[in-house]
Every structure is written in structure tokens, then in C-alpha cells.
PDB file of N, CA and C in Angstrom:
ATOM      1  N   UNK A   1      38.776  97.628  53.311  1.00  0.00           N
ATOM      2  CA  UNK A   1      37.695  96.693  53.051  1.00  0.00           C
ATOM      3  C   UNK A   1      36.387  97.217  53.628  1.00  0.00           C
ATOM      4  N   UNK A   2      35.260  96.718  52.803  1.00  0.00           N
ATOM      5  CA  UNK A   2      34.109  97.212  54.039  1.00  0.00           C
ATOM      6  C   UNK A   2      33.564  96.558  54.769  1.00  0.00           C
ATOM      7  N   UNK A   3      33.123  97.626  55.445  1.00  0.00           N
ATOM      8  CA  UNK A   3      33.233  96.877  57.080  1.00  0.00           C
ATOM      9  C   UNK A   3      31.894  96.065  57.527  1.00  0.00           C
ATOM     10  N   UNK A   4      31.093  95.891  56.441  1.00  0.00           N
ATOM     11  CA  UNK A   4      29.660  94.708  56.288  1.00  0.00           C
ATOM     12  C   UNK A   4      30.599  93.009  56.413  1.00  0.00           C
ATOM     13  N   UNK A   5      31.407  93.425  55.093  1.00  0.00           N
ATOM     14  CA  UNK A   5      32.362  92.149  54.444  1.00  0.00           C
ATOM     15  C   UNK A   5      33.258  91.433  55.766  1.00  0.00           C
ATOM     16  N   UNK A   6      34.160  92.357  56.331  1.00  0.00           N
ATOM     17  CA  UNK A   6      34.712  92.076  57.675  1.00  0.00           C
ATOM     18  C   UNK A   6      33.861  91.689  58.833  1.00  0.00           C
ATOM     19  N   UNK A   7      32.749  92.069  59.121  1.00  0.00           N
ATOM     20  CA  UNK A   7      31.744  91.644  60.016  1.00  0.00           C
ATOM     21  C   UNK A   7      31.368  90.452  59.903  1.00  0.00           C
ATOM     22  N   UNK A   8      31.353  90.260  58.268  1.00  0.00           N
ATOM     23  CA  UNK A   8      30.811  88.471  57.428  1.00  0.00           C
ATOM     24  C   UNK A   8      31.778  87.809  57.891  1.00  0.00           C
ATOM     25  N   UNK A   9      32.789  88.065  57.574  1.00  0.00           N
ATOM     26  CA  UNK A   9      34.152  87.106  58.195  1.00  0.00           C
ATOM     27  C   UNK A   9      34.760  86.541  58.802  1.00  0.00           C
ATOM     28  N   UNK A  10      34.363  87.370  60.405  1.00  0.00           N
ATOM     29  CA  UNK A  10      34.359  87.317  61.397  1.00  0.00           C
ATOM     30  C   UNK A  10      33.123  86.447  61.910  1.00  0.00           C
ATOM     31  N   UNK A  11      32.524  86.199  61.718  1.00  0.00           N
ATOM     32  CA  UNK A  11      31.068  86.095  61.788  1.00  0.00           C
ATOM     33  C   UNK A  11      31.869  83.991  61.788  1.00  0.00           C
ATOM     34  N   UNK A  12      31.401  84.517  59.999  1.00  0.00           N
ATOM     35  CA  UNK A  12      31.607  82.717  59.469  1.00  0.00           C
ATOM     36  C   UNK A  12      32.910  82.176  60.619  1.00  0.00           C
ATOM     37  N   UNK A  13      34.469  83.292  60.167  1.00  0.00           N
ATOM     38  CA  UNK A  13      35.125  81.943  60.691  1.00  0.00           C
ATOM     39  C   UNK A  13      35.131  81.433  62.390  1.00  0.00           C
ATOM     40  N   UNK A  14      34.077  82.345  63.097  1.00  0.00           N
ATOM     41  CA  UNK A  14      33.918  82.413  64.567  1.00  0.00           C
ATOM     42  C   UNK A  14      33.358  80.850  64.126  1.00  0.00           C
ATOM     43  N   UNK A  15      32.285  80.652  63.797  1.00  0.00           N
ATOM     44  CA  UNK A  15      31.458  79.683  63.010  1.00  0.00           C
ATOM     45  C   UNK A  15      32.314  78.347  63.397  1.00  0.00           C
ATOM     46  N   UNK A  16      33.474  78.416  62.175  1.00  0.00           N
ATOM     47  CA  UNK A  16      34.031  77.112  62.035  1.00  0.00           C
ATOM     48  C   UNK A  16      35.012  76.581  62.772  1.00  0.00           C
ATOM     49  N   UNK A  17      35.426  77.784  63.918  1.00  0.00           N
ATOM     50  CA  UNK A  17      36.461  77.276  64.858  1.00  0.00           C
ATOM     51  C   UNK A  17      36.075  77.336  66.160  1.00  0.00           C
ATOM     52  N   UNK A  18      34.538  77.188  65.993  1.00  0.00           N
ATOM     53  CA  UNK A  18      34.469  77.293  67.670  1.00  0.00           C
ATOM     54  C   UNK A  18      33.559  75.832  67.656  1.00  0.00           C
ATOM     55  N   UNK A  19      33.809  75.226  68.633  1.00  0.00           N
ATOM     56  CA  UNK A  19      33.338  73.390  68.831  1.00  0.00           C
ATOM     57  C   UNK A  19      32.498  73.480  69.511  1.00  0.00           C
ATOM     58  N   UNK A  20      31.454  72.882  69.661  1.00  0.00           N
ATOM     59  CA  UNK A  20      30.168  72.751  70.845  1.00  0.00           C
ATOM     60  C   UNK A  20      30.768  71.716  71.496  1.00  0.00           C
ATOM     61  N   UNK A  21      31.274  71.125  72.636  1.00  0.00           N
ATOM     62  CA  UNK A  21      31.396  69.958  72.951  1.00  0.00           C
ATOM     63  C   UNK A  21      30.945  68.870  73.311  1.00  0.00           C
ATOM     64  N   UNK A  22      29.292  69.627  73.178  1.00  0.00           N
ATOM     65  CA  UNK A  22      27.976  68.668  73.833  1.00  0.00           C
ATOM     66  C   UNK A  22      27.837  67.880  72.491  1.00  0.00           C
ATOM     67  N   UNK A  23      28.056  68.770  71.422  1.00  0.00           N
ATOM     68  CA  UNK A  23      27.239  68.263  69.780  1.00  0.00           C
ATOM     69  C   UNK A  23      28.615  67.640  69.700  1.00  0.00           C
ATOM     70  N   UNK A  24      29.793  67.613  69.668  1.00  0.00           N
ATOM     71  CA  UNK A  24      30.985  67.012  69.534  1.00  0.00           C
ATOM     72  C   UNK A  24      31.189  65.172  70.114  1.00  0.00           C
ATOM     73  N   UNK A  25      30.838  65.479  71.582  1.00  0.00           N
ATOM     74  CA  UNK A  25      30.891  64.103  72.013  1.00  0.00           C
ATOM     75  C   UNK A  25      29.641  63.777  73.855  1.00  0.00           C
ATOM     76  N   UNK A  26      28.522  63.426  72.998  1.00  0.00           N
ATOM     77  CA  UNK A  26      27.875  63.472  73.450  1.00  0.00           C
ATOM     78  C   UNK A  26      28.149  63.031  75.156  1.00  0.00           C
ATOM     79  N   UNK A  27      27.084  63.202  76.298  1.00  0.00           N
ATOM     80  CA  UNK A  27      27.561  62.411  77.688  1.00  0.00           C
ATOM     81  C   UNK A  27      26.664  61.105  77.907  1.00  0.00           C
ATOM     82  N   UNK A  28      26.905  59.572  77.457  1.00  0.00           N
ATOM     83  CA  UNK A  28      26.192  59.233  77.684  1.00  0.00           C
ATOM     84  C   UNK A  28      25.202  59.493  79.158  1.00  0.00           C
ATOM     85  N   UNK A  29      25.677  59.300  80.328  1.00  0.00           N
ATOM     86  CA  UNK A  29      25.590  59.695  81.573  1.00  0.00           C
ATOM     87  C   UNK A  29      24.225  60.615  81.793  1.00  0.00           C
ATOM     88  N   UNK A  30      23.721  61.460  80.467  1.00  0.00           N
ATOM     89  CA  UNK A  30      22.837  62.503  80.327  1.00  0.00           C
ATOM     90  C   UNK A  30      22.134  61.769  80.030  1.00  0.00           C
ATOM     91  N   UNK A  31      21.638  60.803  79.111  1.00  0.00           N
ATOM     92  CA  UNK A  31      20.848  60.505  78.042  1.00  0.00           C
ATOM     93  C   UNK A  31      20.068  59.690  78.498  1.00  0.00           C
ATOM     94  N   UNK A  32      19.028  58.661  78.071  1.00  0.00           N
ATOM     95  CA  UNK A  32      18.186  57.485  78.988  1.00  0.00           C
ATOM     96  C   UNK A  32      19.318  56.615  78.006  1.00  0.00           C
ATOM     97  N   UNK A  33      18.802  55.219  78.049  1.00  0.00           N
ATOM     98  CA  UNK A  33      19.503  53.870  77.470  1.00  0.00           C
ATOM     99  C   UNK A  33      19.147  53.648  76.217  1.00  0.00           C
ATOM    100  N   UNK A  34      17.602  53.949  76.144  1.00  0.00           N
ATOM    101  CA  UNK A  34      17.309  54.235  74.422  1.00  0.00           C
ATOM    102  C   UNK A  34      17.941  55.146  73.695  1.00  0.00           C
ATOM    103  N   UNK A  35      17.489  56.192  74.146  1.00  0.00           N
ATOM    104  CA  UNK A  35      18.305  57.612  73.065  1.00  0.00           C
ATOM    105  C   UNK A  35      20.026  57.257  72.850  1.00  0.00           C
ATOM    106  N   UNK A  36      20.205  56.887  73.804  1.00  0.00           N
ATOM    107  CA  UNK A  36      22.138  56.686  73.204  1.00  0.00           C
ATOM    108  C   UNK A  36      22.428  55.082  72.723  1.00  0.00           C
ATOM    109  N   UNK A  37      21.633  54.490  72.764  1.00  0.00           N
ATOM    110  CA  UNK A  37      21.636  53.527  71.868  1.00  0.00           C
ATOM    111  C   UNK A  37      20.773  53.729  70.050  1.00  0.00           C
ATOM    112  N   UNK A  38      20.021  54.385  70.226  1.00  0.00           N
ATOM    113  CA  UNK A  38      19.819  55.592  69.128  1.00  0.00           C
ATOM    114  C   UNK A  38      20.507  56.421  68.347  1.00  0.00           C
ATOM    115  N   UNK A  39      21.043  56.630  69.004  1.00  0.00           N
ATOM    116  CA  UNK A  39      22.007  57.781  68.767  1.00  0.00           C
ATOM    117  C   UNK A  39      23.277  57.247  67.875  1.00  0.00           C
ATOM    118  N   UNK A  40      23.896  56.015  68.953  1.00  0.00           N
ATOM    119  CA  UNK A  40      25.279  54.971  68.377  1.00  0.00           C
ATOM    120  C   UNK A  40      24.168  54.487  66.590  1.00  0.00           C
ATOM    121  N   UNK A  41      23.307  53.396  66.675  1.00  0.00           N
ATOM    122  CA  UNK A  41      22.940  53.503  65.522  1.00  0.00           C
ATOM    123  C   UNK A  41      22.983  54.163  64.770  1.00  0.00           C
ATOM    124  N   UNK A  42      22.098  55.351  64.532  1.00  0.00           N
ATOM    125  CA  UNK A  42      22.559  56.622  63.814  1.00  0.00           C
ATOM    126  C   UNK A  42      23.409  57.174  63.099  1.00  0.00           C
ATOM    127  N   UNK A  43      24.881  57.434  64.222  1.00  0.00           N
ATOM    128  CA  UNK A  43      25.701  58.258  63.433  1.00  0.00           C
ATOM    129  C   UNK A  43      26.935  56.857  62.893  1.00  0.00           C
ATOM    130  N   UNK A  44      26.300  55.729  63.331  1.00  0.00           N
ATOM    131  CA  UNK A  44      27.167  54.285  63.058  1.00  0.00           C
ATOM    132  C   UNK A  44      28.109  54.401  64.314  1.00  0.00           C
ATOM    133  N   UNK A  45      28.956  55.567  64.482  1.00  0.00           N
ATOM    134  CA  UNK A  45      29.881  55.482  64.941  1.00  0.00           C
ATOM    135  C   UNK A  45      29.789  56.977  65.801  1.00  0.00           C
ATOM    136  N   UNK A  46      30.764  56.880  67.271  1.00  0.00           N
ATOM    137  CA  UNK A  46      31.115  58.235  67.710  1.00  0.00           C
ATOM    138  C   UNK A  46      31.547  58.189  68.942  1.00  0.00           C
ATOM    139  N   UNK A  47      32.229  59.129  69.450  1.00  0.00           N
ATOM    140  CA  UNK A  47      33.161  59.171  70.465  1.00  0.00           C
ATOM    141  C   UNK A  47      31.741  59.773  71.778  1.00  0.00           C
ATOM    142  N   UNK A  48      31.737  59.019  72.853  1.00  0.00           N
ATOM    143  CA  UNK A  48      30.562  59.378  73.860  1.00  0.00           C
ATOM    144  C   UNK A  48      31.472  59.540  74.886  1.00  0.00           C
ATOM    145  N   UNK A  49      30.835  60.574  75.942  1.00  0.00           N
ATOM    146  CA  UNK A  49      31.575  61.033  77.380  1.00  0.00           C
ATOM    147  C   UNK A  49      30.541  59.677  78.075  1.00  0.00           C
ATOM    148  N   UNK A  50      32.016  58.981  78.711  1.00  0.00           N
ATOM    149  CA  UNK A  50      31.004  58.356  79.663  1.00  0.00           C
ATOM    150  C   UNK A  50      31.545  58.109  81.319  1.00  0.00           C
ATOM    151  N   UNK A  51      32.302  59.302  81.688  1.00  0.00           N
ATOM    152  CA  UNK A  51      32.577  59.589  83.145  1.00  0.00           C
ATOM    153  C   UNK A  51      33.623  60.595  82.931  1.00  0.00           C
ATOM    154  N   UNK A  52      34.206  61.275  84.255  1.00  0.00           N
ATOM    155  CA  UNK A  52      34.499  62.610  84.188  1.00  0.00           C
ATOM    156  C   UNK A  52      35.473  62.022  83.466  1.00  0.00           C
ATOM    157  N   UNK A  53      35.947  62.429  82.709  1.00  0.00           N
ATOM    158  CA  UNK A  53      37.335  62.937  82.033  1.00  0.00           C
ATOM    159  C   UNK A  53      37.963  61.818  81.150  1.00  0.00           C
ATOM    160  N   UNK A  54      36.606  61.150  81.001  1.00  0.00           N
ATOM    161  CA  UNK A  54      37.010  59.724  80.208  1.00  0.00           C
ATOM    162  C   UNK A  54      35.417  59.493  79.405  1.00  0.00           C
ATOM    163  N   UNK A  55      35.944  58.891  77.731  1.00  0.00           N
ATOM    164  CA  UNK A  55      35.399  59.163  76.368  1.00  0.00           C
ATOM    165  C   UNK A  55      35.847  57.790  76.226  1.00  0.00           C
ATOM    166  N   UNK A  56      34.440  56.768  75.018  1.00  0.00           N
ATOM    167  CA  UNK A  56      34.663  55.786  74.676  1.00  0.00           C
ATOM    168  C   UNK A  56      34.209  56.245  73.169  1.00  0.00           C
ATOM    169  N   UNK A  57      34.749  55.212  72.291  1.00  0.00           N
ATOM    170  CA  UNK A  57      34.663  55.331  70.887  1.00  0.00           C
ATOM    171  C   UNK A  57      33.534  54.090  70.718  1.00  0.00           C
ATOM    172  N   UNK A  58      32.561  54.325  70.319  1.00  0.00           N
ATOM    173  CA  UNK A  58      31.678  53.240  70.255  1.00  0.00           C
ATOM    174  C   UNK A  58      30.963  53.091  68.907  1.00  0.00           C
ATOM    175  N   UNK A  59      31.026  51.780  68.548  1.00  0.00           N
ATOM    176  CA  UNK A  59      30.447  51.708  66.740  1.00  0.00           C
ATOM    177  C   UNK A  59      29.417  50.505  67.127  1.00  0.00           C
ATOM    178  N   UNK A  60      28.372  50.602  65.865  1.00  0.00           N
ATOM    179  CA  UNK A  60      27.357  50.163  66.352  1.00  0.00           C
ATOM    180  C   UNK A  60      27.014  48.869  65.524  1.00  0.00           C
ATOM    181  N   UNK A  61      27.956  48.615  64.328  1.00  0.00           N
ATOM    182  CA  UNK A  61      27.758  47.512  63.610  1.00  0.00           C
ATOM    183  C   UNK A  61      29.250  46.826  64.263  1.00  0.00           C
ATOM    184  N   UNK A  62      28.912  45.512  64.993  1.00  0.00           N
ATOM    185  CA  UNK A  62      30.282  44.693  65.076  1.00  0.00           C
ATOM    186  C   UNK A  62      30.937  44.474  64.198  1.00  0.00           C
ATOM    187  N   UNK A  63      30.815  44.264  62.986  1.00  0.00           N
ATOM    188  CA  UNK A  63      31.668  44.303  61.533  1.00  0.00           C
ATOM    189  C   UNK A  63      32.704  45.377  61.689  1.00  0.00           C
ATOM    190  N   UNK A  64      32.523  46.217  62.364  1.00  0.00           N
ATOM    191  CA  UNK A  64      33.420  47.790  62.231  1.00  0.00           C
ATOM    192  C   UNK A  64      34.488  47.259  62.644  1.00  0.00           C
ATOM    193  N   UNK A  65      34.680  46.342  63.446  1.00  0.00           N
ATOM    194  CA  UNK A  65      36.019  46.289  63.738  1.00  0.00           C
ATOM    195  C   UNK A  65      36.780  44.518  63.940  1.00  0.00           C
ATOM    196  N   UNK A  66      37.951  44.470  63.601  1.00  0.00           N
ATOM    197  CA  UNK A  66      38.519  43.266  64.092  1.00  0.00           C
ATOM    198  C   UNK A  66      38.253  42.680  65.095  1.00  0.00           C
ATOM    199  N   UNK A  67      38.370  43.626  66.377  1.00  0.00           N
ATOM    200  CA  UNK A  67      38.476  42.455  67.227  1.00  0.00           C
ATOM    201  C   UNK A  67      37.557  43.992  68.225  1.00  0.00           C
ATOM    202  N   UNK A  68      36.417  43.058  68.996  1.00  0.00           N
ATOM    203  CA  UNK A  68      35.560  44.077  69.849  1.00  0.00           C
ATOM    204  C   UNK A  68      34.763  43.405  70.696  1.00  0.00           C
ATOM    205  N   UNK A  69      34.187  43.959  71.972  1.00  0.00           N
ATOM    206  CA  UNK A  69      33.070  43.742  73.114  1.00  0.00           C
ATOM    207  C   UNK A  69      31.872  44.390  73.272  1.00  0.00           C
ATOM    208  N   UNK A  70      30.850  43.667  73.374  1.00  0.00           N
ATOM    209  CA  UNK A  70      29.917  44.471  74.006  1.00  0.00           C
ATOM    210  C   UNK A  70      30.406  45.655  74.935  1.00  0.00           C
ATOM    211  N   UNK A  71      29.867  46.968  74.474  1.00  0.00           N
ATOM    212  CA  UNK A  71      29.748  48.143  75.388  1.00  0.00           C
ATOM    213  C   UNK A  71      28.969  48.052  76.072  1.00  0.00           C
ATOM    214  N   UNK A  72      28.719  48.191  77.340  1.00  0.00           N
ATOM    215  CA  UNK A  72      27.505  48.805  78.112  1.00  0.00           C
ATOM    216  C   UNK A  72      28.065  50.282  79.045  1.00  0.00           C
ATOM    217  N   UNK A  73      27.274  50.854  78.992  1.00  0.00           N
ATOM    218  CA  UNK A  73      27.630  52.326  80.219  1.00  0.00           C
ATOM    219  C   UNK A  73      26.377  52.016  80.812  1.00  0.00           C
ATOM    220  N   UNK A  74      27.013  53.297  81.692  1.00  0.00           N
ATOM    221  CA  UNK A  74      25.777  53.588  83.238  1.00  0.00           C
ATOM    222  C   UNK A  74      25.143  54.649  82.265  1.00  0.00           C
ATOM    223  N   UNK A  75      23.871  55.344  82.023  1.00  0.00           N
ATOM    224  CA  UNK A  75      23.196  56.203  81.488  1.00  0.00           C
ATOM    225  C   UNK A  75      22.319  56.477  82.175  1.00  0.00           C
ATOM    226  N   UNK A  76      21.289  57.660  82.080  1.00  0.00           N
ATOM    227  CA  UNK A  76      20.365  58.014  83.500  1.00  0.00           C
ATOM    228  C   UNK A  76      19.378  57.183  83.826  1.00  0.00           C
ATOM    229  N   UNK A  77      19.149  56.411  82.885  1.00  0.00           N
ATOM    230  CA  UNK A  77      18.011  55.479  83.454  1.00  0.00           C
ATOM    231  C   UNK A  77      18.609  53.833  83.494  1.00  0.00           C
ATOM    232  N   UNK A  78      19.251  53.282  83.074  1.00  0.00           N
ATOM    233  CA  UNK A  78      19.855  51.802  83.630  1.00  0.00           C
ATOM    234  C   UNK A  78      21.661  51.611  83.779  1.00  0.00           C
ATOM    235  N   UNK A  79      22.043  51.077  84.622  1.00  0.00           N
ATOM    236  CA  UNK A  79      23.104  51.136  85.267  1.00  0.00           C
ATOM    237  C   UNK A  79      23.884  50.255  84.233  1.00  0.00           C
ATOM    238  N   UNK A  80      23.890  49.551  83.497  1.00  0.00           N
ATOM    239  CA  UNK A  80      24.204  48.545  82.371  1.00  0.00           C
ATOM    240  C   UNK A  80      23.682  48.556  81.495  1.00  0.00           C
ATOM    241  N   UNK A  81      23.484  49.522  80.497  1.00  0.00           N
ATOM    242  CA  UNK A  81      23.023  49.725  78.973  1.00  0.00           C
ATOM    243  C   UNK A  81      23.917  49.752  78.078  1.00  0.00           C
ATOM    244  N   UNK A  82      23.264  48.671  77.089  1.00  0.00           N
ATOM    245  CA  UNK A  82      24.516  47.889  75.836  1.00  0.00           C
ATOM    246  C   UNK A  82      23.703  49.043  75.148  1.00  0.00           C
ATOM    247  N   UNK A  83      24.883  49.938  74.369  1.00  0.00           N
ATOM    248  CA  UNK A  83      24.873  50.772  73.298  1.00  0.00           C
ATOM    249  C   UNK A  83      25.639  50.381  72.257  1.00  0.00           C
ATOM    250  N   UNK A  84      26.401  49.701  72.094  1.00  0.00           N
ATOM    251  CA  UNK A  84      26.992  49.526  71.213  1.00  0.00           C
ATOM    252  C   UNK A  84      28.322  48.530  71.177  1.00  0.00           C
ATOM    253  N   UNK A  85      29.425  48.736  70.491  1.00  0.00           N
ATOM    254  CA  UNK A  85      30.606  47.655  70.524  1.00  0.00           C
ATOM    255  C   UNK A  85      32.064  48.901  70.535  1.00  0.00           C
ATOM    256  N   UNK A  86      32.629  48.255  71.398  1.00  0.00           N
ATOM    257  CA  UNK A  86      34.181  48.824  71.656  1.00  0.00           C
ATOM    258  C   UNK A  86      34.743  48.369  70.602  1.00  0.00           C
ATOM    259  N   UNK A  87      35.468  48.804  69.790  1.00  0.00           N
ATOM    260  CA  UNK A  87      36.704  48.061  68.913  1.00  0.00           C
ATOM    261  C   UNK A  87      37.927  48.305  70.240  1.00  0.00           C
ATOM    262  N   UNK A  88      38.282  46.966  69.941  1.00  0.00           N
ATOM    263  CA  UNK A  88      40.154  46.448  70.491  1.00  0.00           C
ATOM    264  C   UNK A  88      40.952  47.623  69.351  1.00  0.00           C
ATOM    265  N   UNK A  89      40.931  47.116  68.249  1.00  0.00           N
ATOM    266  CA  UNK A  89      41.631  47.468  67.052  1.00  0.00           C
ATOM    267  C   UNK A  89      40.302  47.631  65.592  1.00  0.00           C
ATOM    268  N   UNK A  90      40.538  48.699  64.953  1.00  0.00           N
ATOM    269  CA  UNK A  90      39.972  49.190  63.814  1.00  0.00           C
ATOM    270  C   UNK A  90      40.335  48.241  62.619  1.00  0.00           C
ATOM    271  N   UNK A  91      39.123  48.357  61.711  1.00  0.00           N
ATOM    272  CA  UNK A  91      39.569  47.348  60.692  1.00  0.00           C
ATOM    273  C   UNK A  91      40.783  47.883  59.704  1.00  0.00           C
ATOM    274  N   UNK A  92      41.980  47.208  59.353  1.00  0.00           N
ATOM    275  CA  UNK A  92      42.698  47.420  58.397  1.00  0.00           C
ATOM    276  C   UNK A  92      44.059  47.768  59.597  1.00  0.00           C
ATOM    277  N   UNK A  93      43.884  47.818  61.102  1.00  0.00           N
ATOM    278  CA  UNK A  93      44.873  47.750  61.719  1.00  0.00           C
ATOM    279  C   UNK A  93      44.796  49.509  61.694  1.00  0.00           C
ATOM    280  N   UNK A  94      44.241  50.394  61.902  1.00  0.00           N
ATOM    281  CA  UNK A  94      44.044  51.474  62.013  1.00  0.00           C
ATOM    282  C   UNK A  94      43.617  51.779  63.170  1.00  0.00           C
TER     283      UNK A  94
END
């Protein structure tokens, strides 16, 4: 094969199997209270770091789910910032 083509290959599938974990699941903990309440709007939905070694799934329309609570995290600028809603359980029991 030539070895431009193999370089391409290598290249792309480095690309698609390597994860950023910052762009993956953001820290709230980093962010102010606006931007990650920004952010939850946005993508509707997404998995946020919000202490060492522990990740919340947070959606931003209460409709998303059956049964859910106000979220709040600690974020760098207020110690209790509502970003969004926890689902208990996903709609359709998922």
C-alpha cells in the first residue's frame, strides 16, 4: 500500500478512537453557574463530572423524564446552582 494512504489511516482512525474526556463529560466544578446551566440547555441533555469520581446525568427539560428533582451542584462560583433535573427513571422505563 502507499505509505501517504497508511499515514491517512492511521491518522483518521487515531481520530475516532481516542475520547477527550473534558469534551466527553464536562466538570461542572470548573465552570461558573451560568455556563453549565448553559451548557445543560444546549445539549438538552449530558452526563457532567460533579466530584472526584462521581458523574450526574442531567436533562434540562423536566418532561425528559418520569419521575425527577431539581439538580443543583457546587460549581466555581455558587455552592447551590440549579442546572438542571435528575431523572429517577427515563421516559418509557429506560
Amino acid at each position: 500500500m502507499n505509505q501517504r494512504f497508511i499515514t491517512a489511516m492511521i491518522f483518521l482512525l487515531s481520530m475516532v478512537f481516542t475520547d477527550d474526556p473534558a469534551e466527553a463529560r464536562p466538570d461542572v466544578r470548573q465552570m461558573t453557574c451560568k455556563s453549565a446551566a448553559d451548557l445543560v440547555k444546549k445539549r438538552g441533555a449530558l452526563a457532567m463530572t460533579t466530584g472526584k469520581n462521581r458523574y450526574e446525568r442531567i436533562v434540562a427539560k423536566p418532561s425528559s423524564c418520569d419521575s425527577r428533582r431539581r439538580f443543583q451542584a457546587k460549581t466555581k462560583d455558587n455552592p447551590s446552582c440549579f442546572i438542571g433535573y435528575k431523572c429517577s427513571s427515563s421516559m418509557g422505563g429506560r
